[in-house]
C-alpha atoms as a PDB file:
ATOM      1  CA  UNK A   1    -136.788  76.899  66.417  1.00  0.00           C
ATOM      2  CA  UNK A   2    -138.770  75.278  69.256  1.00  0.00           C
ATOM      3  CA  UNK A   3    -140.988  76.388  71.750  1.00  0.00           C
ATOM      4  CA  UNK A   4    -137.764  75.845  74.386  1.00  0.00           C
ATOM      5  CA  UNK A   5    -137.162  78.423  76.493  1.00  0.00           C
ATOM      6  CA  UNK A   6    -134.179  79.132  78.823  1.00  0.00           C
ATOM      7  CA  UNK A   7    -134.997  78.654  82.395  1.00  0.00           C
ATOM      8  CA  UNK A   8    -132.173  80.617  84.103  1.00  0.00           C
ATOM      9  CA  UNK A   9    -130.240  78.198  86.522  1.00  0.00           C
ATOM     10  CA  UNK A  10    -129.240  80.741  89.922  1.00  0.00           C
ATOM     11  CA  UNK A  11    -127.653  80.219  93.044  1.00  0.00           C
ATOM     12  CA  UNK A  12    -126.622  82.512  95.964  1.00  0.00           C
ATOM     13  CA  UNK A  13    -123.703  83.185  94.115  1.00  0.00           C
ATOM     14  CA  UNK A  14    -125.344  84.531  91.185  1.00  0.00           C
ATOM     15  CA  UNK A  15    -126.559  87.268  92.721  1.00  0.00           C
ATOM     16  CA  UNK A  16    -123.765  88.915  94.766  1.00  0.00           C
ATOM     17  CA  UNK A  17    -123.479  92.021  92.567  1.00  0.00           C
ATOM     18  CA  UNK A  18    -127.320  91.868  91.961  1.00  0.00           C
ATOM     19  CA  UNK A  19    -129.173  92.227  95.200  1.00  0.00           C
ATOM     20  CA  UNK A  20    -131.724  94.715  94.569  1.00  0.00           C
ATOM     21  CA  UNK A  21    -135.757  93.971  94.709  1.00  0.00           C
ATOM     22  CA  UNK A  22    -135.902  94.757  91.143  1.00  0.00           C
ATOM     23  CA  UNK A  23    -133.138  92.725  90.156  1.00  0.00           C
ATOM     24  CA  UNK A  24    -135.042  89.658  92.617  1.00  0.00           C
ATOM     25  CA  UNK A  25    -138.614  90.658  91.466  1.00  0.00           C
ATOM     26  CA  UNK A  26    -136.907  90.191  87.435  1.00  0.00           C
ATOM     27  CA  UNK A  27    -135.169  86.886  88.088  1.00  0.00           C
ATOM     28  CA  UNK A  28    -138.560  85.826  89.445  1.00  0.00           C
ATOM     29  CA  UNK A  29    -140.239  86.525  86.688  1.00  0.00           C
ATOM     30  CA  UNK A  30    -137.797  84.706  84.617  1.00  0.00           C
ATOM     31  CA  UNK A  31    -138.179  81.384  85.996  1.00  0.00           C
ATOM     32  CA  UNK A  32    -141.525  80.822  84.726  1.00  0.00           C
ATOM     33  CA  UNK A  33    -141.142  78.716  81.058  1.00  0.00           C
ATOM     34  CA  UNK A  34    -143.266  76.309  79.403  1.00  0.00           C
ATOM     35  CA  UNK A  35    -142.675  73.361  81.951  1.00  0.00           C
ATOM     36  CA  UNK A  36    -142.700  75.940  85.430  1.00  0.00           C
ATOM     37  CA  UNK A  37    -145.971  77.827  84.820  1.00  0.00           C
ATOM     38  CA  UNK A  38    -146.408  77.974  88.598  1.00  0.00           C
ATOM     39  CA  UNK A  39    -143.452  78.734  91.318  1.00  0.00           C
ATOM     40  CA  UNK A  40    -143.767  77.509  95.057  1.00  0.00           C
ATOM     41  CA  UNK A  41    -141.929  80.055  97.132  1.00  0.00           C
ATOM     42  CA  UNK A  42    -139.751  77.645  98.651  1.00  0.00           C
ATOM     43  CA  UNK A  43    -138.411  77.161  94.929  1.00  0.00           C
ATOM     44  CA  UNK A  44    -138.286  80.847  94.723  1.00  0.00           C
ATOM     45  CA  UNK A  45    -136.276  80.863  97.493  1.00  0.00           C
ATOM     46  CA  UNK A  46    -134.526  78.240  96.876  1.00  0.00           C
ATOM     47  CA  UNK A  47    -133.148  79.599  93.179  1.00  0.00           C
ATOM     48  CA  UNK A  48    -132.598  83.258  94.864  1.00  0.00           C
ATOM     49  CA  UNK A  49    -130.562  81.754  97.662  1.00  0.00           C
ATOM     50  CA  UNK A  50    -132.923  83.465 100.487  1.00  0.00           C
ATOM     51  CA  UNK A  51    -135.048  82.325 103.314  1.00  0.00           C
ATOM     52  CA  UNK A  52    -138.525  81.478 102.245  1.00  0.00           C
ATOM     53  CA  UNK A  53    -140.128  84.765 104.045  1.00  0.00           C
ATOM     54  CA  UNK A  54    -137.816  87.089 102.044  1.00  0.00           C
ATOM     55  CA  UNK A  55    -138.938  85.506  98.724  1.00  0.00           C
ATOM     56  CA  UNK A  56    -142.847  85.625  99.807  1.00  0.00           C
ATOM     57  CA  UNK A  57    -142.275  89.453 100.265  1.00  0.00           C
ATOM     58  CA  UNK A  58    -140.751  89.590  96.667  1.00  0.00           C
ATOM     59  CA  UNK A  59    -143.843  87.191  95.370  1.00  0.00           C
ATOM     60  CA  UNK A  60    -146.467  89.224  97.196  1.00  0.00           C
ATOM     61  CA  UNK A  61    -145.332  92.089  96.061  1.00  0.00           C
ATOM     62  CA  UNK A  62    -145.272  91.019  92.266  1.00  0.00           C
ATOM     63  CA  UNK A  63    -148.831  90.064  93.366  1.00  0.00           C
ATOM     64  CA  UNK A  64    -149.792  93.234  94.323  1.00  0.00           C
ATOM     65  CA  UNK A  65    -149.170  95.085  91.199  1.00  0.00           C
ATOM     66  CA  UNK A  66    -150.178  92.278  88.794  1.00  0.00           C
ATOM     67  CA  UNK A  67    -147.237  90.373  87.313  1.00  0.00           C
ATOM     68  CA  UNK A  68    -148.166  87.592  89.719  1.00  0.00           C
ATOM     69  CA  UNK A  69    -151.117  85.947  90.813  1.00  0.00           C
ATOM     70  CA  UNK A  70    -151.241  83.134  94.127  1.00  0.00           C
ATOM     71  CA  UNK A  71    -152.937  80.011  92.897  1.00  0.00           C
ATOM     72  CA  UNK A  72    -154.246  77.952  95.857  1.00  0.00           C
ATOM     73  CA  UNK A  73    -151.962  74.476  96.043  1.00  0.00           C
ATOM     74  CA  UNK A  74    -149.914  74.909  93.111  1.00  0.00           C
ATOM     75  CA  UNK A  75    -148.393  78.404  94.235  1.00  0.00           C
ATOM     76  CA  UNK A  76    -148.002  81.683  92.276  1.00  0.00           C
ATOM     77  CA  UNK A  77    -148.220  82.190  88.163  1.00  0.00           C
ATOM     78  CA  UNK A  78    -148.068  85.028  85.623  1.00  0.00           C
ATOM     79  CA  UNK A  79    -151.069  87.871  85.972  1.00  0.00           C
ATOM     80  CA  UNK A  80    -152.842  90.145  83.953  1.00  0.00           C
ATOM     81  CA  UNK A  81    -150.152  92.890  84.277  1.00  0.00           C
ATOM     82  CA  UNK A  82    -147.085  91.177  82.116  1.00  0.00           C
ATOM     83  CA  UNK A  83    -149.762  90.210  79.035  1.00  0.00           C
ATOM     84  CA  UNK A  84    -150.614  93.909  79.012  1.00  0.00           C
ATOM     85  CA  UNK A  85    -146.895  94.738  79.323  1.00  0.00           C
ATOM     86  CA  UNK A  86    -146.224  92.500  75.789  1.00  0.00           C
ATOM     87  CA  UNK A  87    -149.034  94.217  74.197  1.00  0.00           C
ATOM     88  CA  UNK A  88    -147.499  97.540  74.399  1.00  0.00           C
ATOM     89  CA  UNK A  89    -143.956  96.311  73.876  1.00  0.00           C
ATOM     90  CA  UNK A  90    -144.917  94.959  70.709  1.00  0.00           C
ATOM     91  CA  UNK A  91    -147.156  98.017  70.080  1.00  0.00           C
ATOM     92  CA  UNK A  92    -144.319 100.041  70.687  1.00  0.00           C
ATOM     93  CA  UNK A  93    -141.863  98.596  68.947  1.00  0.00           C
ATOM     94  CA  UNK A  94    -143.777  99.315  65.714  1.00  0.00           C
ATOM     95  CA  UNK A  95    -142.503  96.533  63.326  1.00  0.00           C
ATOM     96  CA  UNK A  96    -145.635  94.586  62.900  1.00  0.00           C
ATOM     97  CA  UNK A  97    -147.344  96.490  60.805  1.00  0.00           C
ATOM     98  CA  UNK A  98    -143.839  96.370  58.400  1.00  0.00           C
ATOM     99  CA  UNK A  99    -142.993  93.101  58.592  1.00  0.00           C
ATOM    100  CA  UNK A 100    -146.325  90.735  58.857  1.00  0.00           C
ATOM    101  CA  UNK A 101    -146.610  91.271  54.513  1.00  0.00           C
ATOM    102  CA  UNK A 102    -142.809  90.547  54.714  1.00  0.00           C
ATOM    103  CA  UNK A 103    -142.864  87.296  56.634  1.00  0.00           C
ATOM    104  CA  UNK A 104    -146.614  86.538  54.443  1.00  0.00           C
ATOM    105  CA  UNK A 105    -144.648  86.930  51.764  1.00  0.00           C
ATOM    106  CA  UNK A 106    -141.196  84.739  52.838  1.00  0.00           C
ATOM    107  CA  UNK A 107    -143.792  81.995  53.973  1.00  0.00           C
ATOM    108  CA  UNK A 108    -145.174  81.835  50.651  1.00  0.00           C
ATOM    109  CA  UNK A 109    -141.756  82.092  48.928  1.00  0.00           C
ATOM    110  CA  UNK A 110    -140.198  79.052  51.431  1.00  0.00           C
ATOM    111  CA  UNK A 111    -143.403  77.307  52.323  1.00  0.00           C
ATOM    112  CA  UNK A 112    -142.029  77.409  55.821  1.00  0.00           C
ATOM    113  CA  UNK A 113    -142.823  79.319  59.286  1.00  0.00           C
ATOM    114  CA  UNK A 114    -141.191  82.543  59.952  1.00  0.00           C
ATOM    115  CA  UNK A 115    -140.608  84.495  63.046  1.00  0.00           C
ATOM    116  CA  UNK A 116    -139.494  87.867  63.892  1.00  0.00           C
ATOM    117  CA  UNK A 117    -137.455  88.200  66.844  1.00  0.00           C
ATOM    118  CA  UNK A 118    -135.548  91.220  69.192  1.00  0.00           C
ATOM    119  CA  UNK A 119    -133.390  91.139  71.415  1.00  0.00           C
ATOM    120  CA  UNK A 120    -133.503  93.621  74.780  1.00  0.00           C
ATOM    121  CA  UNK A 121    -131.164  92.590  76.981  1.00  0.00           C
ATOM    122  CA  UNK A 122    -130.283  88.924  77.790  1.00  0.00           C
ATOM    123  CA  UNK A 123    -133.053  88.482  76.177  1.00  0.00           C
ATOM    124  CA  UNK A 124    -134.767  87.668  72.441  1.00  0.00           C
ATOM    125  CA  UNK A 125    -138.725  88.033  72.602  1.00  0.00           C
ATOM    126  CA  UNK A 126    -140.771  86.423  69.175  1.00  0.00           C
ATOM    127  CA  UNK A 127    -142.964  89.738  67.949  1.00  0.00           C
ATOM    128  CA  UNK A 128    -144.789  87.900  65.335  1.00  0.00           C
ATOM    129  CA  UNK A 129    -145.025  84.557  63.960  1.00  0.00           C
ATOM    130  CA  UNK A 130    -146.591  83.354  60.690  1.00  0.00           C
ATOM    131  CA  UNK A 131    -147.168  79.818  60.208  1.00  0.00           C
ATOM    132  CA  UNK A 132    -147.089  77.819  57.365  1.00  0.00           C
ATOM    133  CA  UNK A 133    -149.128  74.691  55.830  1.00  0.00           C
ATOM    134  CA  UNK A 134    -146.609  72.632  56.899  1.00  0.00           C
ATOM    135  CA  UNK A 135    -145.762  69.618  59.542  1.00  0.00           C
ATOM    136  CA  UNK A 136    -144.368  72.027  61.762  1.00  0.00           C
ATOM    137  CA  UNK A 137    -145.754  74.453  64.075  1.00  0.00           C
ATOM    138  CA  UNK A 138    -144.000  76.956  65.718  1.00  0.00           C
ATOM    139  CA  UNK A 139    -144.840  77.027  69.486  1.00  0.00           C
ATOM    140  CA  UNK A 140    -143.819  80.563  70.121  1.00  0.00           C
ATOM    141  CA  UNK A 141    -146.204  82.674  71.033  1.00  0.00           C
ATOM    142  CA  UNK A 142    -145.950  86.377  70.455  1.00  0.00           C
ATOM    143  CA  UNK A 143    -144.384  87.981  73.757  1.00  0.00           C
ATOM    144  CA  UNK A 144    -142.329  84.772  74.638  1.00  0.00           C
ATOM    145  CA  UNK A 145    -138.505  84.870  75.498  1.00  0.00           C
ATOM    146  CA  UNK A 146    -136.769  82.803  73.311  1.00  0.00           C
ATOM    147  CA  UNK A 147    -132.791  81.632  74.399  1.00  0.00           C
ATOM    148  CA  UNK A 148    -130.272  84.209  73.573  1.00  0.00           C
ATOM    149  CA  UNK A 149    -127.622  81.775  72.662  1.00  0.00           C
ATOM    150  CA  UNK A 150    -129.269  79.143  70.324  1.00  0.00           C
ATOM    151  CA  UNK A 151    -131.606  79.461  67.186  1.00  0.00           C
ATOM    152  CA  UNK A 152    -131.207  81.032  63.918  1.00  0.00           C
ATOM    153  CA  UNK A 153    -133.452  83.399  65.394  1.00  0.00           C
ATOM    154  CA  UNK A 154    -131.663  84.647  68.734  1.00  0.00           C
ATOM    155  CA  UNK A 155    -128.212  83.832  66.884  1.00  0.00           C
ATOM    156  CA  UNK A 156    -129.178  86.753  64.166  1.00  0.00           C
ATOM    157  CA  UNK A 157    -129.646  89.314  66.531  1.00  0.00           C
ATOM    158  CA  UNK A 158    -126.579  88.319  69.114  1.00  0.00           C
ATOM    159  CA  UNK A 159    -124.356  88.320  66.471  1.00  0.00           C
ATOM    160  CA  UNK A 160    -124.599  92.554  65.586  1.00  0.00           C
ATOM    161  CA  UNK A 161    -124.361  93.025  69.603  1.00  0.00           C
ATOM    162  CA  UNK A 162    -121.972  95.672  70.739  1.00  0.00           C
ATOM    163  CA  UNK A 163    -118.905  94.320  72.290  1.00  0.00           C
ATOM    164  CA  UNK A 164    -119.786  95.417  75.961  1.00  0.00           C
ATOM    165  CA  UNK A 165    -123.215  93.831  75.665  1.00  0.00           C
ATOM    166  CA  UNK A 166    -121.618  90.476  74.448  1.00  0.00           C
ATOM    167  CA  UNK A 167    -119.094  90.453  76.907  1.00  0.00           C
ATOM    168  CA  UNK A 168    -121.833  90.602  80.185  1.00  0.00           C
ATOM    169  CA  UNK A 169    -124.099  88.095  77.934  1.00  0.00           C
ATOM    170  CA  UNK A 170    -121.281  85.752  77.820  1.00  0.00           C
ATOM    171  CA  UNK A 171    -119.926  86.140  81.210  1.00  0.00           C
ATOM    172  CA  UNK A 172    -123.443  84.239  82.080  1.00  0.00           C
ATOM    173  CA  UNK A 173    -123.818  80.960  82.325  1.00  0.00           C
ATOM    174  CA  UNK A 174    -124.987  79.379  78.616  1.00  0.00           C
ATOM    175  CA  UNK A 175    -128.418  76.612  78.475  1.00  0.00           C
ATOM    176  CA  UNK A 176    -127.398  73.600  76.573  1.00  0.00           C
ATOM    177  CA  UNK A 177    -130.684  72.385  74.595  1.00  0.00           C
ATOM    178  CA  UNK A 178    -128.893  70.011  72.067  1.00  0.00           C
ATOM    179  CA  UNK A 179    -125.461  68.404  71.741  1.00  0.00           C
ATOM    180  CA  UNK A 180    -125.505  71.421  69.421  1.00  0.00           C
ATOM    181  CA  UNK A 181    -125.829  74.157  71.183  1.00  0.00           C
ATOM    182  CA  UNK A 182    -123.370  76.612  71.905  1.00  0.00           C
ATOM    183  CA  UNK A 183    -122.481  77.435  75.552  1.00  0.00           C
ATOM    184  CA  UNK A 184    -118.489  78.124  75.455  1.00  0.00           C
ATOM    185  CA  UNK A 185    -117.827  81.693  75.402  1.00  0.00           C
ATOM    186  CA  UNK A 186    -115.073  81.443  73.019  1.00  0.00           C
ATOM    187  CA  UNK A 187    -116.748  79.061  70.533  1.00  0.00           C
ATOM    188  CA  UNK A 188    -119.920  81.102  70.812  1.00  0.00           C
ATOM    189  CA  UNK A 189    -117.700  83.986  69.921  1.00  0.00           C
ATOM    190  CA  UNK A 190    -116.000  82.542  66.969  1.00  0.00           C
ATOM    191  CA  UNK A 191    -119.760  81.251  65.549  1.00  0.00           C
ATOM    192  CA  UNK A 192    -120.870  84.784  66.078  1.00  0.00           C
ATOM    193  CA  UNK A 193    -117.926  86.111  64.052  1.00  0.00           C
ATOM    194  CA  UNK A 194    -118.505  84.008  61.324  1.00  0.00           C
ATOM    195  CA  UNK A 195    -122.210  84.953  61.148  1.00  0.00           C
ATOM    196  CA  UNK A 196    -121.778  88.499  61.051  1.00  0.00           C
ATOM    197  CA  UNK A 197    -119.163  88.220  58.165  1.00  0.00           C
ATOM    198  CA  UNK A 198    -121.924  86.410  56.101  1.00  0.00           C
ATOM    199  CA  UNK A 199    -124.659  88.258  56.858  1.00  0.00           C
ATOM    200  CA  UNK A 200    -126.938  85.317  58.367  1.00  0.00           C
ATOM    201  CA  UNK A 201    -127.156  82.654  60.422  1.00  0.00           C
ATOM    202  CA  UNK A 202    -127.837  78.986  60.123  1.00  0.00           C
ATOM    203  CA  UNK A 203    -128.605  76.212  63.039  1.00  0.00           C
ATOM    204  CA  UNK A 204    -129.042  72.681  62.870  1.00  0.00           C
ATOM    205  CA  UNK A 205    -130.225  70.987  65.792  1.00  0.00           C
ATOM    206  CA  UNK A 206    -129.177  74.111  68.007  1.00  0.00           C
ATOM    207  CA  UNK A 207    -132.463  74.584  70.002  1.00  0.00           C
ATOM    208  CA  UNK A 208    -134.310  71.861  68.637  1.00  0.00           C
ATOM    209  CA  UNK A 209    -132.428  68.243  67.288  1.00  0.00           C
ATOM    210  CA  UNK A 210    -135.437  68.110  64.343  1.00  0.00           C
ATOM    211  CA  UNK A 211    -135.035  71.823  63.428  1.00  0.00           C
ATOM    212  CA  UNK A 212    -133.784  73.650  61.221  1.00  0.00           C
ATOM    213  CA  UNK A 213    -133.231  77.846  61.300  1.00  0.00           C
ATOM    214  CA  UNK A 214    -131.774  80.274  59.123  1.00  0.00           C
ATOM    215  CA  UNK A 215    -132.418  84.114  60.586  1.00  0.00           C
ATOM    216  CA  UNK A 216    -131.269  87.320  58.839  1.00  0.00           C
ATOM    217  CA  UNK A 217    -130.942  90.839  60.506  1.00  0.00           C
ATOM    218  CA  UNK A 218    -133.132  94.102  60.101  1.00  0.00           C
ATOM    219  CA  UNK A 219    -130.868  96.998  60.158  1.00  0.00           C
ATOM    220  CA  UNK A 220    -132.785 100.115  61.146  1.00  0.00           C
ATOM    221  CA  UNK A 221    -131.287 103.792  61.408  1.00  0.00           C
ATOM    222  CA  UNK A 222    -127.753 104.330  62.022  1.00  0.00           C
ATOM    223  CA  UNK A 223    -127.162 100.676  60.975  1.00  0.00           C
ATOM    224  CA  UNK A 224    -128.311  99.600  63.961  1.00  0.00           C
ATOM    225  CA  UNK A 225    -130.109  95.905  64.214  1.00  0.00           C
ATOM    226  CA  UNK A 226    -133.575  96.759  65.229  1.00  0.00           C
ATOM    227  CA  UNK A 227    -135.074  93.041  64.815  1.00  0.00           C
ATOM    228  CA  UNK A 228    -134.618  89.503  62.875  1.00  0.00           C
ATOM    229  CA  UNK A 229    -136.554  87.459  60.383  1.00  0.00           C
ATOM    230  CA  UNK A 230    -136.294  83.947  60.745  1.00  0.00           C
ATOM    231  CA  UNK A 231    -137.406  81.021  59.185  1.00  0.00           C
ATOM    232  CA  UNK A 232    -138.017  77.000  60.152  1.00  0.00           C
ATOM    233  CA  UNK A 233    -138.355  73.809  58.594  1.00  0.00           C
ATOM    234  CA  UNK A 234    -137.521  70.378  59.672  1.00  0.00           C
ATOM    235  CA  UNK A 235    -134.212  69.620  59.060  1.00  0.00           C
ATOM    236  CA  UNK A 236    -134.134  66.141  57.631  1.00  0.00           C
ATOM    237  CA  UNK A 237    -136.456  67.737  54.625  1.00  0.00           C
ATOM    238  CA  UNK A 238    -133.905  70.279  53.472  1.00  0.00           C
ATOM    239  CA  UNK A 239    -130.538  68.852  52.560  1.00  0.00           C
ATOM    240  CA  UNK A 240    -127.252  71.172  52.290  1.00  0.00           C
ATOM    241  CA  UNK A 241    -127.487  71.564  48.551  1.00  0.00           C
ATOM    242  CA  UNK A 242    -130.940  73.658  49.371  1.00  0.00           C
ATOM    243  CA  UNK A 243    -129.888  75.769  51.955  1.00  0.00           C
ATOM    244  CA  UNK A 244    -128.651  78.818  49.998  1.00  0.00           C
ATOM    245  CA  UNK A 245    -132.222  79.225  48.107  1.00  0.00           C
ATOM    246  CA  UNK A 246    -133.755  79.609  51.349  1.00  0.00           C
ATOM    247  CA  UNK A 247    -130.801  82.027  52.795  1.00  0.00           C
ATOM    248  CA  UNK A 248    -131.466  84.060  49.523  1.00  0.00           C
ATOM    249  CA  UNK A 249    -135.202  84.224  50.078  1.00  0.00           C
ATOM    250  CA  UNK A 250    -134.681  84.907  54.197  1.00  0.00           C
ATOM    251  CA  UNK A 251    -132.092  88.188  53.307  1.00  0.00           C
ATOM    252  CA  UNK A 252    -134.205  89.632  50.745  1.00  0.00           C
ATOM    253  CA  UNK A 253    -136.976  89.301  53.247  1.00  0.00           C
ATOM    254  CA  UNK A 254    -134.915  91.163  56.039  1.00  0.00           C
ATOM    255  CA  UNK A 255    -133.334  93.349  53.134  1.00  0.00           C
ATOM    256  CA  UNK A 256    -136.649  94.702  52.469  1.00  0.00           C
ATOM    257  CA  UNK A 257    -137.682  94.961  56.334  1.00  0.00           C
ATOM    258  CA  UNK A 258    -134.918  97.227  56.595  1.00  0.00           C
ATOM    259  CA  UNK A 259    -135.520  99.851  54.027  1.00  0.00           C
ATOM    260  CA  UNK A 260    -139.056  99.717  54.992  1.00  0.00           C
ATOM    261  CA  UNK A 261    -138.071 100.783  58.584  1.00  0.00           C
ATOM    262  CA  UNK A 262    -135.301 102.902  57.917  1.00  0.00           C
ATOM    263  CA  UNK A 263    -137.042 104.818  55.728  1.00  0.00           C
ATOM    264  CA  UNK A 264    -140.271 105.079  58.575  1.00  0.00           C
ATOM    265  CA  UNK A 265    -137.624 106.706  60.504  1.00  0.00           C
ATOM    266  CA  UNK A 266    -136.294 109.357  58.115  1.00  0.00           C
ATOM    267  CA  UNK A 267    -139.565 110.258  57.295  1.00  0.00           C
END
């Protein structure tokens, strides 16, 4: 798991059946990442396949309700408004509280950092992260969209996704991070298969060529997967013989996740 995150590719093309300002205003938003942390609207217009005065409407209006704000010279970045949104999302969701002594615990057990991940959408968003006295550092930050087709962590949660959600997901084109990564629909399909027979999933190199990821689901009512627990370590320091002790410690983590929450929401 690396701080990579998917920077959607578009064209003109890409948005034939998806024309409407909120569908523009949303693919906006979804072009910022780690190495775009300001858009010029002739980029903006550029990736939506408009002229540049229909994608300054779209940027001035993200501007005037907050999700955007117009830096002089460099063009327009993130506001106010989408931090507050990923406060209340992860407010709302209402897994922190459950699973921060969880993923204490599983970092203590494995020595190693551990996320926990959702997915809404086409996309996975990190919750929580708890890091570990360890070489590696997680770059995640809580609130950030993580690739929905590579990681331990995004892999987890895509795997349990219902057939029509998988099939739109998939009809998308795939990021390639690592020689590793999955971006063939049927391929993906077949990993995804194989990982929901198991009951976890394990990447090497997927997202990241030094990392290592094993994620596990959280199942909440109905049977439903609500979330993922995920852990990282670099993968050079754990060798194959040593990757079911940390599988074993990851499920019992998410094992115990998921009575916690389904029994939060019999209650």
């Amino acid at each position: 798991m690396s701080g990579i995150t998917p920077r959607e590719a578009g064209s003109s093309q890409g948005y034939r059946g998806r024309n409407s300002t909120a569908d523009r205003a949303l693919d906006i938003l979804l072009m910022f990442d780690d190495d775009q942390l300001a858009l010029p609207a002739t980029e903006v217009a550029k990736h939506l396949g408009v002229a540049r005065s229909t994608a300054y409407r779209y940027l001035q209006s993200l501007t005037s309700n907050g999700f955007l704000e117009e830096s002089e010279g460099s063009g327009f970045r993130l506001g106010p408004r989408v931090l507050d949104l990923a406060r209340l999302a992860r407010k709302g969701v209402g897994l922190s509280d459950l699973a921060r002594p969880v993923m204490r615990d599983l970092v203590e057990r494995t020595g190693m950092p551990v996320l926990l991940t959702r997915r809404t959408g086409a996309a996975v968003v990190c919750l929580e992260r708890e890091e570990a006295n360890t070489a590696l550092r997680l770059s995640y930050e809580r609130g950030q969209v993580l690739s929905v087709n590579a990681g331990a962590a995004a892999l987890a949660l895509l795997a349990w996704a219902p057939e029509a959600e998988l099939d739109a997901l998939l009809a998308a084109p795939l990021p390639r991070y690592t020689d590793a990564t999955h971006t063939e629909p049927g391929e993906l399909r077949a990993h995804l298969a194989v990982i929901r027979e198991q009951g976890y999933a394990v990447g090497r190199g997927e997202l990241d060529p030094d990392v290592l990821g094993i994620g596990a689901p959280v199942f909440g009512e109905s049977g439903t997967v609500t979330a993922a627990i995920s852990l990282a370590a670099l993968s050079h320091r754990v060798p194959d013989r040593d990757v079911p002790r940390y599988v074993k410690a990851v499920r019992e983590a998410a094992d115990d996740l998921s009575a916690q929450v389904t029994r939060m929401s019999v209650a």
